[in-house]
C-alpha atoms as a PDB file:
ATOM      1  CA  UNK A   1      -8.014  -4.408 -13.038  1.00  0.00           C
ATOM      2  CA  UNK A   2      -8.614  -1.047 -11.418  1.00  0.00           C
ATOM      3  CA  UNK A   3     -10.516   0.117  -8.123  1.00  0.00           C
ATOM      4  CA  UNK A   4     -11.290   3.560  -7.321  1.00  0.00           C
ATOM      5  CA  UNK A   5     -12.145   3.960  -3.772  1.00  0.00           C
ATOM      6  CA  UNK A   6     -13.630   7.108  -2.482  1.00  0.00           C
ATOM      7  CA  UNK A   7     -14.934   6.860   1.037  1.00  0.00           C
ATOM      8  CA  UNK A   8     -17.675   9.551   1.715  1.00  0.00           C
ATOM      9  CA  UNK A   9     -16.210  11.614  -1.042  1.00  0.00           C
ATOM     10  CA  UNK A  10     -13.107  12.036   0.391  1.00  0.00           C
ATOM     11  CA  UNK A  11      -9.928  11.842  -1.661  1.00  0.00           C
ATOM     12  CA  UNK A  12      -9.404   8.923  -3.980  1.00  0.00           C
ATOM     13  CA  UNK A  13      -7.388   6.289  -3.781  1.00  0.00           C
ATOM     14  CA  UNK A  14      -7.077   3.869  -7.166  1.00  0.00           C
ATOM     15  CA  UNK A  15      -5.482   0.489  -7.065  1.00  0.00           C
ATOM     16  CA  UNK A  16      -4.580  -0.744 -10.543  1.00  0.00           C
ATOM     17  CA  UNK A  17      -3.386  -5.016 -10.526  1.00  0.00           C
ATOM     18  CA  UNK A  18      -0.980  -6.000 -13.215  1.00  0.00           C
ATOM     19  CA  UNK A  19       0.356  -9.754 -13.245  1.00  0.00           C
ATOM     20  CA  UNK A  20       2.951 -11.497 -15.190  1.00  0.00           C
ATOM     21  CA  UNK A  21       5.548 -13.050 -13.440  1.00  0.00           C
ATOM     22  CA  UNK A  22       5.212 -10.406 -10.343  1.00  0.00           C
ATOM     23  CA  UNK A  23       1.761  -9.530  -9.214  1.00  0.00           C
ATOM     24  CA  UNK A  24       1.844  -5.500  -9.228  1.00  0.00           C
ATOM     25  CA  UNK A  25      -0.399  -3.140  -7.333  1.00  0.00           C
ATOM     26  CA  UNK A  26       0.366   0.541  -8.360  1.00  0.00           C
ATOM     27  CA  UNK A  27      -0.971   3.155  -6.129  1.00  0.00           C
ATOM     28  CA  UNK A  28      -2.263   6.192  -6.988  1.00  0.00           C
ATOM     29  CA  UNK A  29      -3.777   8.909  -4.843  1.00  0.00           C
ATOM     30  CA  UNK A  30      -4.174   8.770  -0.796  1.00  0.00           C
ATOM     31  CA  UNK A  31      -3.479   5.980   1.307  1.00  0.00           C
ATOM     32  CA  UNK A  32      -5.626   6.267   4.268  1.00  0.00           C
ATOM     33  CA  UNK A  33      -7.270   3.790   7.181  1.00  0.00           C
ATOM     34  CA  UNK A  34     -10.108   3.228   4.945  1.00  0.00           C
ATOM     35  CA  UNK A  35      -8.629   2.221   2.125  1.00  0.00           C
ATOM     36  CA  UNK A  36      -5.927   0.681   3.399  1.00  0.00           C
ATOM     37  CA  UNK A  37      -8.749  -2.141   4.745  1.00  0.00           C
ATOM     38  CA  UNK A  38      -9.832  -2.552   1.064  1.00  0.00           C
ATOM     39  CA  UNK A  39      -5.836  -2.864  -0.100  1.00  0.00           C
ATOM     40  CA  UNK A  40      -5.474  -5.668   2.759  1.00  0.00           C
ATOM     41  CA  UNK A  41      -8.433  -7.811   1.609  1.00  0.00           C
ATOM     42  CA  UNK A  42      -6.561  -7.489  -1.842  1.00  0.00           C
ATOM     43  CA  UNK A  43      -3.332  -8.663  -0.645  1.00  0.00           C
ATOM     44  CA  UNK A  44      -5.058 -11.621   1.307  1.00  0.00           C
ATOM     45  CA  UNK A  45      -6.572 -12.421  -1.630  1.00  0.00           C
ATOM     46  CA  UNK A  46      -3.544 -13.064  -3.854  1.00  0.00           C
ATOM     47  CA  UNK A  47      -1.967 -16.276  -3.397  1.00  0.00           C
ATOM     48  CA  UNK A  48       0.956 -16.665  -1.124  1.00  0.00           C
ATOM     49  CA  UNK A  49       4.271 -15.494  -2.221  1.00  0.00           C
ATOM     50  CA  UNK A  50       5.866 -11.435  -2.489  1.00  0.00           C
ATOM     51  CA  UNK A  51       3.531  -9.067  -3.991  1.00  0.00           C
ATOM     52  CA  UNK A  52       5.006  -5.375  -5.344  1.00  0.00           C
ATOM     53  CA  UNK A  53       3.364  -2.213  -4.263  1.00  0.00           C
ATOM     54  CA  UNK A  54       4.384   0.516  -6.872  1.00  0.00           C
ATOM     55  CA  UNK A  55       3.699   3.872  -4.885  1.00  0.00           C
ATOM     56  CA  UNK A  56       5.008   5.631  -7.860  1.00  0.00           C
ATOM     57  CA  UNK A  57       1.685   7.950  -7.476  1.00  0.00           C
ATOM     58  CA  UNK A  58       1.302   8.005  -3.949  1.00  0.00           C
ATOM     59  CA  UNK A  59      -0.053  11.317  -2.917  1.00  0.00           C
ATOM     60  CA  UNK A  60      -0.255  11.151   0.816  1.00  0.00           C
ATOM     61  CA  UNK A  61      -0.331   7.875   2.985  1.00  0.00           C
ATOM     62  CA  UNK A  62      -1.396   7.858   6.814  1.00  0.00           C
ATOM     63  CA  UNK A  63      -0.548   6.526  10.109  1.00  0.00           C
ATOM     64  CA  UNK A  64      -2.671   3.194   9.098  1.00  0.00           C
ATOM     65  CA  UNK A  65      -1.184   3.031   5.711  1.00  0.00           C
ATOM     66  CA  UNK A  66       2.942   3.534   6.698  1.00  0.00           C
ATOM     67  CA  UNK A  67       1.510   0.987   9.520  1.00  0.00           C
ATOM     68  CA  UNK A  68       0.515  -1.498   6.563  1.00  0.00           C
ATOM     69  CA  UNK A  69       2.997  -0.927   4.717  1.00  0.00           C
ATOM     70  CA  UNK A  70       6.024  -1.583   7.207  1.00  0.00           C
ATOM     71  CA  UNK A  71       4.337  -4.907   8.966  1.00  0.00           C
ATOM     72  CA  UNK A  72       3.806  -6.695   5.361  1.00  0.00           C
ATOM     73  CA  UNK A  73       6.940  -5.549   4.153  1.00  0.00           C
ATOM     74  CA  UNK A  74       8.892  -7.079   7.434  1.00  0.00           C
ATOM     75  CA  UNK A  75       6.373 -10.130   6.457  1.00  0.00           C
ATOM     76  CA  UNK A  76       8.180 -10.491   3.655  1.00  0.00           C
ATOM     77  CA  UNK A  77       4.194 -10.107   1.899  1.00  0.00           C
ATOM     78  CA  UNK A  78       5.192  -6.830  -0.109  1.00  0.00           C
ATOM     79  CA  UNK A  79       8.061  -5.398  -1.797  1.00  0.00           C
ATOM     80  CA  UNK A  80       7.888  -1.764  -1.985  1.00  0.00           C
ATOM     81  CA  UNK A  81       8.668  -0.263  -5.351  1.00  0.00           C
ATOM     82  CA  UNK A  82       9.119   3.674  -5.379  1.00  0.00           C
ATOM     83  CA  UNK A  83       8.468   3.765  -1.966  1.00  0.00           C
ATOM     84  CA  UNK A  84       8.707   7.820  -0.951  1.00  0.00           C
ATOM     85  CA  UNK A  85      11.314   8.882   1.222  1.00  0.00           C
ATOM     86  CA  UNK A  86       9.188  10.614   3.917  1.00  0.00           C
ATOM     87  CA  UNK A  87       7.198   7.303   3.939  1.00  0.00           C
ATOM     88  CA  UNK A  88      10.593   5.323   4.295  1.00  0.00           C
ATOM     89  CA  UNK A  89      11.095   7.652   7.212  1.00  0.00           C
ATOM     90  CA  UNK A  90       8.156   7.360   8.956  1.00  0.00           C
ATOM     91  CA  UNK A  91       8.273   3.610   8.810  1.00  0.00           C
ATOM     92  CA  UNK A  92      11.596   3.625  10.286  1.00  0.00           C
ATOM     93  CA  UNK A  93      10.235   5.762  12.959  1.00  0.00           C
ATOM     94  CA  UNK A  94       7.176   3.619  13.594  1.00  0.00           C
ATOM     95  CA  UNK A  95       9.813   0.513  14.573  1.00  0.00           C
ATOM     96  CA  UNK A  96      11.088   2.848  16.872  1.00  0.00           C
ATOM     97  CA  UNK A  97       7.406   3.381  18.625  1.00  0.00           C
ATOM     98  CA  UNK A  98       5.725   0.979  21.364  1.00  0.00           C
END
């Protein structure tokens, strides 16, 4: 299953779901606060246990999305798979934030 999500023409984001004995979401594109809605209602949807989140292709991920990111990874809801380093970073930086 793939998703292309394109709000208002704005850069794309595609979400591609592979499942075996892992559930894997590779992301490809940008990461931003709208689609970062649409990759939460995908998460929530998967039954519980640890989801991977293959940002192999991540282009460029916002505040919202390093946000996401960090809080479901502390969750113990996502394991990050070639997670950036400047996203590593900033999500080190955002624990550090009020």
């Amino acid at each position: 299953m793939a998703r292309q999500l394109r709000p208002d023409d704005g850069p794309m984001l595609r979400i591609h779901r592979t499942s075996g004995r892992t559930i894997v979401f590779t992301i490809i594109g940008h990461l931003e606060v709208d689609n970062v809605i649409e990759l939460s209602k995908l998460v929530d949807a998967e039954p519980d246990g640890v989801l991977v989140l293959d940002l192999t292709d991540l282009i460029l991920a916002d505040r919202d999305a390093v946000r996401f990111l960090r809080e479901h990874e502390a969750r113990g809801r996502v394991v990050l798979r070639n997670c950036p380093a400047y996203v590593r970073r900033w999500m080190a930086g955002e624990n550090d934030s009020p």
